[in-house]
PDB file of N, CA and C in Angstrom:
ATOM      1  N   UNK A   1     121.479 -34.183 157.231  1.00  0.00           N
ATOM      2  CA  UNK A   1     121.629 -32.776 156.956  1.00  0.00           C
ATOM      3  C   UNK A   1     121.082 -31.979 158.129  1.00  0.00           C
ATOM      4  N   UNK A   2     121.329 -30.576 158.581  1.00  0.00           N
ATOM      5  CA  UNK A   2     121.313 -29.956 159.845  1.00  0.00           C
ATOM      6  C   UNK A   2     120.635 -28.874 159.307  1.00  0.00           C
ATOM      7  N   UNK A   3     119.643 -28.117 159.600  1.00  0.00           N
ATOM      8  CA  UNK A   3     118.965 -27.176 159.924  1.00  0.00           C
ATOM      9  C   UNK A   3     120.377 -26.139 158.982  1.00  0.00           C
ATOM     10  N   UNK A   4     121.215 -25.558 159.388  1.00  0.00           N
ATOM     11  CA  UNK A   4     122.393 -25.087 159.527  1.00  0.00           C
ATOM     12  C   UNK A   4     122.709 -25.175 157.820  1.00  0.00           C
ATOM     13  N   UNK A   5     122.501 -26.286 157.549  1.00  0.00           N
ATOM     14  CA  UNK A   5     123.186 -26.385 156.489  1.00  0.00           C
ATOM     15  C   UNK A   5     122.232 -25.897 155.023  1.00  0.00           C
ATOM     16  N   UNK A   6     120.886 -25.836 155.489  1.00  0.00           N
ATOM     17  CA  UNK A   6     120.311 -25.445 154.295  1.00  0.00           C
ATOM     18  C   UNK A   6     120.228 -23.977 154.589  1.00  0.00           C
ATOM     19  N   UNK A   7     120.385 -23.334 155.701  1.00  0.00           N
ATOM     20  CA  UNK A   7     120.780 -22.251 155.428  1.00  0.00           C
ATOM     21  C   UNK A   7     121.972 -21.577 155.043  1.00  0.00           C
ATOM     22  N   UNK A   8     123.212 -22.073 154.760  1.00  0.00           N
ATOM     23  CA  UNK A   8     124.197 -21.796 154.321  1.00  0.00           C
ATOM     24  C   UNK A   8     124.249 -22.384 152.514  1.00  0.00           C
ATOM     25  N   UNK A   9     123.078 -23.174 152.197  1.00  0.00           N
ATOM     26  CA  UNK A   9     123.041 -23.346 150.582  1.00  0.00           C
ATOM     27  C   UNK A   9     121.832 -22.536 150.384  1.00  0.00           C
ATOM     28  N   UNK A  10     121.189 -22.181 150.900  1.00  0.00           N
ATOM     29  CA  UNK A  10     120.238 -20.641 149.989  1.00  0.00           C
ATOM     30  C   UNK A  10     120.774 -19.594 150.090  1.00  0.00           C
ATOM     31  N   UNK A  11     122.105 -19.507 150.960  1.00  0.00           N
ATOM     32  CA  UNK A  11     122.409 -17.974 150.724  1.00  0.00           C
ATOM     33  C   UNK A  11     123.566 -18.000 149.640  1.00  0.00           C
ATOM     34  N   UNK A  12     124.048 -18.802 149.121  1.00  0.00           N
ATOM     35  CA  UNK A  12     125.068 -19.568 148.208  1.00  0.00           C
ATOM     36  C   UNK A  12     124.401 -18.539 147.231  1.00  0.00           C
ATOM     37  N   UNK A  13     122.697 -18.808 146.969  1.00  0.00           N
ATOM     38  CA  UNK A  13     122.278 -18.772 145.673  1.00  0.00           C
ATOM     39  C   UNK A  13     121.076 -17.354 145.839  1.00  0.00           C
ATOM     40  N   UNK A  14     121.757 -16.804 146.296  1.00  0.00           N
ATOM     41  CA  UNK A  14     121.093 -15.100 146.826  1.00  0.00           C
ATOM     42  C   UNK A  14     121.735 -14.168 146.337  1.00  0.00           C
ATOM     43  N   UNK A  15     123.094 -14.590 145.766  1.00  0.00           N
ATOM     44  CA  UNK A  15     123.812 -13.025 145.275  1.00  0.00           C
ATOM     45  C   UNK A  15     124.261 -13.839 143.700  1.00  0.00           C
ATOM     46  N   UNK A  16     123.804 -13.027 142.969  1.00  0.00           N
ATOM     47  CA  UNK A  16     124.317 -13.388 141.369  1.00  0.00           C
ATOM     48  C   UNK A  16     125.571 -13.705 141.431  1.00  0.00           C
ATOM     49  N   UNK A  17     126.349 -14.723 140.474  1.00  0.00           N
ATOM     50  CA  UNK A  17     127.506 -14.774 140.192  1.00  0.00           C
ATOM     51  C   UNK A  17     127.804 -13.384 139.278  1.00  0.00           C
ATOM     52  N   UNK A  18     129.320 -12.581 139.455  1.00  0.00           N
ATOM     53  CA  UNK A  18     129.599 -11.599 138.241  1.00  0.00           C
ATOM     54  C   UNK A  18     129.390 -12.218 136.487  1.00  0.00           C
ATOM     55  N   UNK A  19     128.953 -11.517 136.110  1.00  0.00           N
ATOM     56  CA  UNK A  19     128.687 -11.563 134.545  1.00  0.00           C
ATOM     57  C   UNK A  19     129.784 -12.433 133.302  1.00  0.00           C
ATOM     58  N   UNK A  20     130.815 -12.168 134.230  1.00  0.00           N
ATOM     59  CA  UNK A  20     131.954 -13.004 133.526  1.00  0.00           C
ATOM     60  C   UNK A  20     132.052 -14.270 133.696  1.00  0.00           C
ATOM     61  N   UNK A  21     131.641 -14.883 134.639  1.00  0.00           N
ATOM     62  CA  UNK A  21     131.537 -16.484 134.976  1.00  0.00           C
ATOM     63  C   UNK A  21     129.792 -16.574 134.419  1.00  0.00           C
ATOM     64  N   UNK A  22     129.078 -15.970 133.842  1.00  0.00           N
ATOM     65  CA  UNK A  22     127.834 -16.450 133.401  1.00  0.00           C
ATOM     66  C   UNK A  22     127.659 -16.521 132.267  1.00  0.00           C
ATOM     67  N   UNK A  23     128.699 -15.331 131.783  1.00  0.00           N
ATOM     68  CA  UNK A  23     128.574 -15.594 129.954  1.00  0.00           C
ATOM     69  C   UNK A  23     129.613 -16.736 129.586  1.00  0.00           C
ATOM     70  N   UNK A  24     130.413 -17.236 130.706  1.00  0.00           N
ATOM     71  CA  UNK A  24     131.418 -18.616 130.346  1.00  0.00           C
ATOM     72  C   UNK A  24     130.730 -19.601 130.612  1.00  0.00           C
ATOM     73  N   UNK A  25     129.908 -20.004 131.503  1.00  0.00           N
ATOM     74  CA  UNK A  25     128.617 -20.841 131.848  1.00  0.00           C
ATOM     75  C   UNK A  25     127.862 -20.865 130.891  1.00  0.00           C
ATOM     76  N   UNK A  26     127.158 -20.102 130.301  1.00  0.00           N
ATOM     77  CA  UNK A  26     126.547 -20.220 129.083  1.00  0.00           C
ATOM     78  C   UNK A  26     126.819 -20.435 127.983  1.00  0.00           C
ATOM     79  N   UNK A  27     128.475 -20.075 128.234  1.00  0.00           N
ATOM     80  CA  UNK A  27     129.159 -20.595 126.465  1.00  0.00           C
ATOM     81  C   UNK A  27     129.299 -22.173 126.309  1.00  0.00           C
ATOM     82  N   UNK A  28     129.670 -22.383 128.114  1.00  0.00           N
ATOM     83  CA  UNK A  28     129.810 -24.141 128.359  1.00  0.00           C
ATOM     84  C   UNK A  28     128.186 -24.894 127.544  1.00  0.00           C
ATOM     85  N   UNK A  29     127.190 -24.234 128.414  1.00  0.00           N
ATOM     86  CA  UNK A  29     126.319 -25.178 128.109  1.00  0.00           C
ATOM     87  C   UNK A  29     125.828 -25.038 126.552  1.00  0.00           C
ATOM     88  N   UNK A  30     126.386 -23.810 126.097  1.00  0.00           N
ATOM     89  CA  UNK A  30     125.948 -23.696 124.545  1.00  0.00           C
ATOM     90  C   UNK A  30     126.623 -24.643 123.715  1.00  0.00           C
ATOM     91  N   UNK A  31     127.644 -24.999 124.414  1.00  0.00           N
ATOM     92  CA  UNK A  31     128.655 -26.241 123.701  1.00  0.00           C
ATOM     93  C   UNK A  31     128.263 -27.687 123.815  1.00  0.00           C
ATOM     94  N   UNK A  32     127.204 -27.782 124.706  1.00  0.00           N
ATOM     95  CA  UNK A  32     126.794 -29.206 125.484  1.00  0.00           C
ATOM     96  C   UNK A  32     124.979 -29.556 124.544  1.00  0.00           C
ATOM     97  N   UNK A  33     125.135 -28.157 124.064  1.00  0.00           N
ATOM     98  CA  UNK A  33     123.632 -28.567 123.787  1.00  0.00           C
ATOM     99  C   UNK A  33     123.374 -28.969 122.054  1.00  0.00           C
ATOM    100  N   UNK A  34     123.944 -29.736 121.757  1.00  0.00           N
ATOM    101  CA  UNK A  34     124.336 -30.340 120.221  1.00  0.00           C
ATOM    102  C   UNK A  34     124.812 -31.575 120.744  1.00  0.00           C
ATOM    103  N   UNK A  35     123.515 -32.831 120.383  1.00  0.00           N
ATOM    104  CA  UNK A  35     123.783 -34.138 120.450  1.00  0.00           C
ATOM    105  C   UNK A  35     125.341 -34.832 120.316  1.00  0.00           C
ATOM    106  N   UNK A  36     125.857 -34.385 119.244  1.00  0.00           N
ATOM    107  CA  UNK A  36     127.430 -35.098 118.405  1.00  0.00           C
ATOM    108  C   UNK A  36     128.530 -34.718 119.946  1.00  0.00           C
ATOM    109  N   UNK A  37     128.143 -33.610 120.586  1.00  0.00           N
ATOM    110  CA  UNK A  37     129.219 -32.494 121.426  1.00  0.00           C
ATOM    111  C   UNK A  37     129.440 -33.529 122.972  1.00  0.00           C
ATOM    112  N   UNK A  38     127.479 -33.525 123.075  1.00  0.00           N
ATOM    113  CA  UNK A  38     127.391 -34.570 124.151  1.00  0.00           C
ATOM    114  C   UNK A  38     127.746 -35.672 124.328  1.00  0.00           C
ATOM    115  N   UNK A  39     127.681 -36.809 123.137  1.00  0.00           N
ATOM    116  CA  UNK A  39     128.168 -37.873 122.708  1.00  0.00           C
ATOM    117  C   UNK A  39     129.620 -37.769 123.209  1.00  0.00           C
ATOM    118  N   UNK A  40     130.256 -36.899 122.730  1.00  0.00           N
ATOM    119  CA  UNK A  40     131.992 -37.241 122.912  1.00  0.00           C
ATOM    120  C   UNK A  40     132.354 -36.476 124.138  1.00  0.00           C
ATOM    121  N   UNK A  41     131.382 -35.709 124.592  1.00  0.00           N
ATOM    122  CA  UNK A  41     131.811 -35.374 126.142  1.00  0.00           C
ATOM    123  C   UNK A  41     131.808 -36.936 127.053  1.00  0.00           C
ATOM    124  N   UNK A  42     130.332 -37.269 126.882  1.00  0.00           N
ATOM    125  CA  UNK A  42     130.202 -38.745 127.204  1.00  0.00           C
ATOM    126  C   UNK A  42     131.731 -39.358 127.704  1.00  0.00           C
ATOM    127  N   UNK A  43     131.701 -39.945 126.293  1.00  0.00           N
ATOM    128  CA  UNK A  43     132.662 -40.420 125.847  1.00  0.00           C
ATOM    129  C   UNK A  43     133.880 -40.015 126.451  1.00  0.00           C
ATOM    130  N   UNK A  44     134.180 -38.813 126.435  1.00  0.00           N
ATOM    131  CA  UNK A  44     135.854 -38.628 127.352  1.00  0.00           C
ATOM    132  C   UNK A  44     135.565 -38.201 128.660  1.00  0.00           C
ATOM    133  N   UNK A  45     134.516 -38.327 129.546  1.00  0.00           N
ATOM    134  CA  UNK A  45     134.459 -38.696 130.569  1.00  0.00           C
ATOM    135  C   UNK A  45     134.925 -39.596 131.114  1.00  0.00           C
ATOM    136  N   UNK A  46     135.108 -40.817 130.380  1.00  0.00           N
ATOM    137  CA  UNK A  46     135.264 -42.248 131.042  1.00  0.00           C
ATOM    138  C   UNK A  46     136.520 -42.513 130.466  1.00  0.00           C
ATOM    139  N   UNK A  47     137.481 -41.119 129.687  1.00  0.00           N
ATOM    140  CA  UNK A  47     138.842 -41.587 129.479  1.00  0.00           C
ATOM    141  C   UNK A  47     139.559 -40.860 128.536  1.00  0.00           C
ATOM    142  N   UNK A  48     140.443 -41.095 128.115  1.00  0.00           N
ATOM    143  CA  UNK A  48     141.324 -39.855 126.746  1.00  0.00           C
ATOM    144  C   UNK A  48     141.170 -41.095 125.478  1.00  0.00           C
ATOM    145  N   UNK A  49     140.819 -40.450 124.238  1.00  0.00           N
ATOM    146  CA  UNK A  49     140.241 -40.764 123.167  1.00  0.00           C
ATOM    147  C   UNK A  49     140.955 -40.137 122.106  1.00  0.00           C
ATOM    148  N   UNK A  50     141.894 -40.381 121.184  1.00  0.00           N
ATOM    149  CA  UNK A  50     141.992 -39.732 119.886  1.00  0.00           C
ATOM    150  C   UNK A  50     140.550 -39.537 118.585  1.00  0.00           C
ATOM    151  N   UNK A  51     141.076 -38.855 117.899  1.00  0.00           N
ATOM    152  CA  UNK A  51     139.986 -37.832 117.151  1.00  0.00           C
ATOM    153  C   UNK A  51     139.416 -39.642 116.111  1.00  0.00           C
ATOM    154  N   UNK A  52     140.080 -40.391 115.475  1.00  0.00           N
ATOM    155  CA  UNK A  52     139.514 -41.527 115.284  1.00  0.00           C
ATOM    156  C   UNK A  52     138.768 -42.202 115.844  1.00  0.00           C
ATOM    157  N   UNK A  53     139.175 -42.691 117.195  1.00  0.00           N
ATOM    158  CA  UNK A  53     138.215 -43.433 118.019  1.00  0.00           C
ATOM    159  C   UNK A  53     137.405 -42.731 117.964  1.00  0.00           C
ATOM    160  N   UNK A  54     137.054 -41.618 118.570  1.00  0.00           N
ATOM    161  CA  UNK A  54     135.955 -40.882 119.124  1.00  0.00           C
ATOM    162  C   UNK A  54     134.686 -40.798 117.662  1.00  0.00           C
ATOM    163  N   UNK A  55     135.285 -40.308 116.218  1.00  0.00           N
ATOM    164  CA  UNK A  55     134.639 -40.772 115.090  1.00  0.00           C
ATOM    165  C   UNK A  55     133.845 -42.060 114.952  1.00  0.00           C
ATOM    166  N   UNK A  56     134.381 -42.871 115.710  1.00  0.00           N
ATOM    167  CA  UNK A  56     133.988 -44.593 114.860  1.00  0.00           C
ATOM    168  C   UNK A  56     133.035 -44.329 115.932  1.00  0.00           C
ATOM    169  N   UNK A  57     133.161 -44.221 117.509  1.00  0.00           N
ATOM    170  CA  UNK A  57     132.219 -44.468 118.463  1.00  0.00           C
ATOM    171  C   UNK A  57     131.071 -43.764 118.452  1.00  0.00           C
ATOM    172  N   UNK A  58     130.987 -42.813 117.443  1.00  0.00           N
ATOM    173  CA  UNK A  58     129.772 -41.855 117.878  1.00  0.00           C
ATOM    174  C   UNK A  58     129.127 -41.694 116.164  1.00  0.00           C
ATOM    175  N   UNK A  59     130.376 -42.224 115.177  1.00  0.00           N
ATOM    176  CA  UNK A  59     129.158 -42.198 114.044  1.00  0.00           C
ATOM    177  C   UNK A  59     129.471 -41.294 113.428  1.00  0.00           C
ATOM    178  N   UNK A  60     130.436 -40.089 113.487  1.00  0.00           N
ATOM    179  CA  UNK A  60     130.625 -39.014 112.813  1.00  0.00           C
ATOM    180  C   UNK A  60     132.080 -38.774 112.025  1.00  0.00           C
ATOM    181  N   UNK A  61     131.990 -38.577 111.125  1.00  0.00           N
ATOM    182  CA  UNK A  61     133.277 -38.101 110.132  1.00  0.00           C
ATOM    183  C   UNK A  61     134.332 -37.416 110.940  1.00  0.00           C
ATOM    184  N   UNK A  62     135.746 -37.840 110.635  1.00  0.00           N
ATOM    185  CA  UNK A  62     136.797 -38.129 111.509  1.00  0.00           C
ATOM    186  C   UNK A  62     136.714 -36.269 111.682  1.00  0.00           C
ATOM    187  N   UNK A  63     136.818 -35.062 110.361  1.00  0.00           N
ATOM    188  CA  UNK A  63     136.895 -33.873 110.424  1.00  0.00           C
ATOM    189  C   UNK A  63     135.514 -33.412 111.274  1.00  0.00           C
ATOM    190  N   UNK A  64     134.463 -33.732 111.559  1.00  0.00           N
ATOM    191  CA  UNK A  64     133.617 -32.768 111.863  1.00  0.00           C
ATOM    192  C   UNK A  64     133.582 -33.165 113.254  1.00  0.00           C
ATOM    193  N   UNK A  65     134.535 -34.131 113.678  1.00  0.00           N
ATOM    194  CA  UNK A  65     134.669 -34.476 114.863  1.00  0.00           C
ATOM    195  C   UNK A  65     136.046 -33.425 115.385  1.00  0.00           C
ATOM    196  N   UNK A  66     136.840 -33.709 114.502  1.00  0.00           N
ATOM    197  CA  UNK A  66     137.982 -32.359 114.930  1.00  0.00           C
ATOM    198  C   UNK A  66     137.137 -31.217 115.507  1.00  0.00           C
ATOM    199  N   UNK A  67     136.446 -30.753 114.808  1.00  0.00           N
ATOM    200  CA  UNK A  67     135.777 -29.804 114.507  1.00  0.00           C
ATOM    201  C   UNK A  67     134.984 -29.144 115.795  1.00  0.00           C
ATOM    202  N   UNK A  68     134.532 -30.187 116.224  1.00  0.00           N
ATOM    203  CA  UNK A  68     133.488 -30.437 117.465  1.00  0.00           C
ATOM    204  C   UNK A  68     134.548 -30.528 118.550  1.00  0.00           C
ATOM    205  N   UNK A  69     135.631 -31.305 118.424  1.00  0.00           N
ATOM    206  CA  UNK A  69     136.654 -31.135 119.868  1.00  0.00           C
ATOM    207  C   UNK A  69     137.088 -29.285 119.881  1.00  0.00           C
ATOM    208  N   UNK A  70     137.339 -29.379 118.743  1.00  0.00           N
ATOM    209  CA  UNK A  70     138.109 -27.653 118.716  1.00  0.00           C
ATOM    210  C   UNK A  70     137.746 -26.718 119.278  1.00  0.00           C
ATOM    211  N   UNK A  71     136.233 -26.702 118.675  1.00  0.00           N
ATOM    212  CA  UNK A  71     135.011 -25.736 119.933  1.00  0.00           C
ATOM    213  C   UNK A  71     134.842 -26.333 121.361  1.00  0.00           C
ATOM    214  N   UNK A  72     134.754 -27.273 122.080  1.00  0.00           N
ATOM    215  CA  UNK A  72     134.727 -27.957 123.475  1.00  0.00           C
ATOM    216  C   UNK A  72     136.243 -27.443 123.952  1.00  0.00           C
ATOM    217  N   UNK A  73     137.446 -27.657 122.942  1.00  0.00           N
ATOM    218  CA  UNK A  73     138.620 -26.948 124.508  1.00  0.00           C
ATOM    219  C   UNK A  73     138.901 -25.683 124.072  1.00  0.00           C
ATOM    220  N   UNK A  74     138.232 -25.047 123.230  1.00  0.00           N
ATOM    221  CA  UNK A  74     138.081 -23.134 122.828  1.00  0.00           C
ATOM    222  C   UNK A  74     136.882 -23.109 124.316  1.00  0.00           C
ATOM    223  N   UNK A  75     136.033 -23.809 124.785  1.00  0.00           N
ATOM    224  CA  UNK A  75     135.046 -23.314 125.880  1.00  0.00           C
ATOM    225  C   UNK A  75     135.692 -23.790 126.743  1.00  0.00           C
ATOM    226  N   UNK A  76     136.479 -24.962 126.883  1.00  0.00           N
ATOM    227  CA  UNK A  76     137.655 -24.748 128.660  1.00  0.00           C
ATOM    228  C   UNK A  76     136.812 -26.323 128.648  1.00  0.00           C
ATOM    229  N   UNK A  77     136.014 -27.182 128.001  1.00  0.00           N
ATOM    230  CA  UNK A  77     135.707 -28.384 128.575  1.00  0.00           C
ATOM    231  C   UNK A  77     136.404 -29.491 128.411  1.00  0.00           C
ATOM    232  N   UNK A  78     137.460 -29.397 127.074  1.00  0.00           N
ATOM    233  CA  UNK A  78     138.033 -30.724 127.061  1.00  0.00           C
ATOM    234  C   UNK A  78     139.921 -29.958 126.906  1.00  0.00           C
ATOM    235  N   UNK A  79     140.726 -31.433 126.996  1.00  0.00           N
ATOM    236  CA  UNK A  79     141.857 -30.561 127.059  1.00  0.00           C
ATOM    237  C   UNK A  79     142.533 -31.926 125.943  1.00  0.00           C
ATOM    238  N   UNK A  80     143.945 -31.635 125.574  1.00  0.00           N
ATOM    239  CA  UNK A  80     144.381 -31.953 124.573  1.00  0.00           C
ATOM    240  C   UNK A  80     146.000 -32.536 125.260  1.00  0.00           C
ATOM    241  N   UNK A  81     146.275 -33.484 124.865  1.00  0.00           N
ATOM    242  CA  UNK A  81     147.509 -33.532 125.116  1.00  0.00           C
ATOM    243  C   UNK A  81     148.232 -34.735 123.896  1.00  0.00           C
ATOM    244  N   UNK A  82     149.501 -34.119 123.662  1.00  0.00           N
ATOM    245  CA  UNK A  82     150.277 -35.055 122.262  1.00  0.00           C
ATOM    246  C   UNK A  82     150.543 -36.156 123.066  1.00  0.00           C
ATOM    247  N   UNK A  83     150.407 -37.166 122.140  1.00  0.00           N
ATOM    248  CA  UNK A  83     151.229 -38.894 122.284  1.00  0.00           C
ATOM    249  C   UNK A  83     151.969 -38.752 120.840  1.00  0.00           C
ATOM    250  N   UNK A  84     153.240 -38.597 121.033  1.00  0.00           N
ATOM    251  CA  UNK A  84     153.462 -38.824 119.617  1.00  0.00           C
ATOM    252  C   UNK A  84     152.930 -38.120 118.182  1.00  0.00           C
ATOM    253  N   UNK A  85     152.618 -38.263 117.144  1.00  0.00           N
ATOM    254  CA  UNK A  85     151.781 -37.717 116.552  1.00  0.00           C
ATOM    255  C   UNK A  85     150.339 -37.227 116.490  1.00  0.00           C
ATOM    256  N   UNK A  86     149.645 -38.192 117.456  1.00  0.00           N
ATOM    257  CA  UNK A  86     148.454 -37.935 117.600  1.00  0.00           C
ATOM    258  C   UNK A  86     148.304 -36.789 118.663  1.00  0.00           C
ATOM    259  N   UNK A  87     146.696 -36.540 118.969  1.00  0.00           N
ATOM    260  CA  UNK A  87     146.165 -35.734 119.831  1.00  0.00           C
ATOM    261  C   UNK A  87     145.491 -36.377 120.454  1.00  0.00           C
ATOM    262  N   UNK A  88     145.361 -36.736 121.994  1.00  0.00           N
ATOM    263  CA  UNK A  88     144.640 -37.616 122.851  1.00  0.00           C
ATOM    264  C   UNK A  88     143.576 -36.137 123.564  1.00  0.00           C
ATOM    265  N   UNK A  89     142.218 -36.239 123.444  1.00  0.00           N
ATOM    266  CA  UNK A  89     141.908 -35.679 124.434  1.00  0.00           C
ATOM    267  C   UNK A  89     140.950 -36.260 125.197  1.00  0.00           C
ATOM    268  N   UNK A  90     140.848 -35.370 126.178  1.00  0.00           N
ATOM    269  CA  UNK A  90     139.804 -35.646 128.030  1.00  0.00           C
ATOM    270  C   UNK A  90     138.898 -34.553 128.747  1.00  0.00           C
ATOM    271  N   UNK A  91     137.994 -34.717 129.058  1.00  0.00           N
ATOM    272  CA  UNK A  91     137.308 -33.484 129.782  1.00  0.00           C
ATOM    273  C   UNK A  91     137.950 -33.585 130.574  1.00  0.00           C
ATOM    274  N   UNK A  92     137.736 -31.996 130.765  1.00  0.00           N
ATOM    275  CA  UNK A  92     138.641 -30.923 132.154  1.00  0.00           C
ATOM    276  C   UNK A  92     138.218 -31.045 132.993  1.00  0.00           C
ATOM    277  N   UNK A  93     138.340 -32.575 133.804  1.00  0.00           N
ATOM    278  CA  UNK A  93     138.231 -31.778 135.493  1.00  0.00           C
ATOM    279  C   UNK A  93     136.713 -32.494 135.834  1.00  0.00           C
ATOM    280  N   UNK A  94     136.158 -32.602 137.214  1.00  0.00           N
ATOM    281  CA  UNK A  94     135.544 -33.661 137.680  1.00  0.00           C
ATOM    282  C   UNK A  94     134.281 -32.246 137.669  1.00  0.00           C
ATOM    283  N   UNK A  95     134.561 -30.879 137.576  1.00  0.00           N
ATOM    284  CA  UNK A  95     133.011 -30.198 137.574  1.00  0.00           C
ATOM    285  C   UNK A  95     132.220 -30.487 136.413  1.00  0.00           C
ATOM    286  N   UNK A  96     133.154 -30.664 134.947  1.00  0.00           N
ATOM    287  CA  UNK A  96     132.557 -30.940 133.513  1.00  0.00           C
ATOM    288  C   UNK A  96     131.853 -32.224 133.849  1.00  0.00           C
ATOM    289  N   UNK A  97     132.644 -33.242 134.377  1.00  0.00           N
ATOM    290  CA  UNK A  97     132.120 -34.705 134.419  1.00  0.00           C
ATOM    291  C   UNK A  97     130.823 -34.295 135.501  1.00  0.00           C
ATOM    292  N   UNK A  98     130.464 -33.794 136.372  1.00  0.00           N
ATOM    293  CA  UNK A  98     129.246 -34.068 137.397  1.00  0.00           C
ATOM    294  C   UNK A  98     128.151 -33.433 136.788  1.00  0.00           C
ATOM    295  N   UNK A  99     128.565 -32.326 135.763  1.00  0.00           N
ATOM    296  CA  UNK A  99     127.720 -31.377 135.143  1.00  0.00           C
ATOM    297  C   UNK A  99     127.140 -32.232 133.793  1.00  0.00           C
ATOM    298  N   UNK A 100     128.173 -33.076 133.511  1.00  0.00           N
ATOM    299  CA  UNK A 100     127.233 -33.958 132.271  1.00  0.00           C
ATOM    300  C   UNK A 100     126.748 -35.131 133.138  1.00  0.00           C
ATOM    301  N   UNK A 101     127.196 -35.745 134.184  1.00  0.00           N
ATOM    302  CA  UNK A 101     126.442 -36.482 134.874  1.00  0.00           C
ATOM    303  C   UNK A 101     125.130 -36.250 135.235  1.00  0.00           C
ATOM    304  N   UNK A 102     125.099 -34.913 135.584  1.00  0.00           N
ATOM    305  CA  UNK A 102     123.871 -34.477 136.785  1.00  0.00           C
ATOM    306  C   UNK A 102     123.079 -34.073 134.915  1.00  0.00           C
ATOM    307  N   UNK A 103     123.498 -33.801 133.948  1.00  0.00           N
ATOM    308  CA  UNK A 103     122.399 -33.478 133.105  1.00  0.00           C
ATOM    309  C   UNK A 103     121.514 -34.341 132.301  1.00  0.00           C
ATOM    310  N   UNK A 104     122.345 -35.163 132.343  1.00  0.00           N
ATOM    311  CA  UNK A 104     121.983 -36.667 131.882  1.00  0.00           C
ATOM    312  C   UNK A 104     120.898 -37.178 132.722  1.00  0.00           C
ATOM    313  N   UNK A 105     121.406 -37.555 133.788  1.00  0.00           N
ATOM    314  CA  UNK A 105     120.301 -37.791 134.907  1.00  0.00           C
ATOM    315  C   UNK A 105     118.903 -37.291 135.023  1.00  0.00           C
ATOM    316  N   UNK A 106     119.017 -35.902 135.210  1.00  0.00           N
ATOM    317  CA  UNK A 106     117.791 -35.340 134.704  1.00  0.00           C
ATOM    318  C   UNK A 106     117.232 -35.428 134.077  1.00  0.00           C
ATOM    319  N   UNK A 107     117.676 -35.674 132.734  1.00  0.00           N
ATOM    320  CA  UNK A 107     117.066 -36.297 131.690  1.00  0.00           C
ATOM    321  C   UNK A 107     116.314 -37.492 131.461  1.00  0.00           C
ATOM    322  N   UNK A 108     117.074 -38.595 132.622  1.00  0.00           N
ATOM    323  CA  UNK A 108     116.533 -39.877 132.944  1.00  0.00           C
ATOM    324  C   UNK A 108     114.846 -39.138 133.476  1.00  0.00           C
ATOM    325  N   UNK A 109     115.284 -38.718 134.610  1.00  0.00           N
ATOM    326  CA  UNK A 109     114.465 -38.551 135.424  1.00  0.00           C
ATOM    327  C   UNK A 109     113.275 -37.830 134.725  1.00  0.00           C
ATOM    328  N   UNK A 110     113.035 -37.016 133.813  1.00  0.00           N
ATOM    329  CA  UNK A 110     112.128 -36.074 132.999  1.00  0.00           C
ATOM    330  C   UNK A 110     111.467 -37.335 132.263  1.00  0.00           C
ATOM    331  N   UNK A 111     112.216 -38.546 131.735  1.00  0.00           N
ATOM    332  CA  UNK A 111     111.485 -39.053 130.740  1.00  0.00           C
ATOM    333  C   UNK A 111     110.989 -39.973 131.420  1.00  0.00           C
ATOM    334  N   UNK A 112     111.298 -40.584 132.490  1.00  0.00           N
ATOM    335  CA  UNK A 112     110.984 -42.133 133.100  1.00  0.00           C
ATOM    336  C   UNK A 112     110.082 -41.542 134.184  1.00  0.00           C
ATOM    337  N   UNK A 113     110.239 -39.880 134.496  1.00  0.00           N
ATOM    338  CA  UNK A 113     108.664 -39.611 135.020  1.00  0.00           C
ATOM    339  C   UNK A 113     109.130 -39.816 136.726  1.00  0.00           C
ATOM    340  N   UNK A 114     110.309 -40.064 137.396  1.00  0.00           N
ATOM    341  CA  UNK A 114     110.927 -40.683 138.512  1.00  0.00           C
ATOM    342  C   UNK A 114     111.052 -39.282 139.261  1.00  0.00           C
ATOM    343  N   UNK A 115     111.308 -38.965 140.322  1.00  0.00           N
ATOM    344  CA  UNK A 115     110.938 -37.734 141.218  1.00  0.00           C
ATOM    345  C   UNK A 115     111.989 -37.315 140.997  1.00  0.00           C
ATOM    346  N   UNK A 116     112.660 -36.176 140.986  1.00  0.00           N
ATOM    347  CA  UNK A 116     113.553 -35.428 141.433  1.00  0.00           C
ATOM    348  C   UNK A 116     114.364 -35.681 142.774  1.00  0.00           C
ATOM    349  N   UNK A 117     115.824 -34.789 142.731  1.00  0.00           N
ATOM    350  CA  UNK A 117     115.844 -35.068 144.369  1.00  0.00           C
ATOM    351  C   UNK A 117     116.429 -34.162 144.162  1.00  0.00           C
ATOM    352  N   UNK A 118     116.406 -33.783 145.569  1.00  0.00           N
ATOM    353  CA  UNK A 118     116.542 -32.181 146.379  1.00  0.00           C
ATOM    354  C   UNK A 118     117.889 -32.534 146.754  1.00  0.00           C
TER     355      UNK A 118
END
């Protein structure tokens, strides 16, 4: 990394984002912060899942799992696409996946007591 370059990531984070990308940021993580939500974000990170599977894998009743996808692609995180009768869905996009990556992690890192990294 270059001298150069950490000055071009603190000024990144010097001017507020507008209000409209913060109250959608906050609706994201308000959606992430309910164990069952995280579980099946998890979960369709690593692939597209109908509303059954995703039930059996995480332990929760096939409806309150509907339920829980419905609110995740009403916030823009997961998306939906038909096979036939069913509904297959997937998180949106590799920022959802790094954002449950990188939160997870942290999490490692908070409990196992392991340093941070910059």
């Amino acid at each position: 990394m270059y001298a150069r370059d950490d000055v071009a990531t603190a000024d990144k984070w010097q001017q507020l984002p507008p209000g409209e990308l913060v109250d959608t940021a906050v609706d994201g993580f308000r959606m992430l912060a309910d164990a069952t939500r995280l579980r099946l974000m998890w979960l369709l990170c690593g692939g597209e899942f109908d509303v059954t599977t995703l039930a059996e894998a995480v332990g929760v009743a096939r409806p309150a799992v509907s339920q829980h996808l419905a609110k995740l692609r009403l916030a823009g995180l997961v998306a939906v696409r038909r096979d036939g009768r069913r509904a297959v869905y997937r998180v949106r996009g590799g920022h959802v996946r790094r954002l449950l990556g990188e939160a997870v992690h942290a999490a490692d890192h908070h409990l196992t007591g392991r340093p941070d990294h910059d």
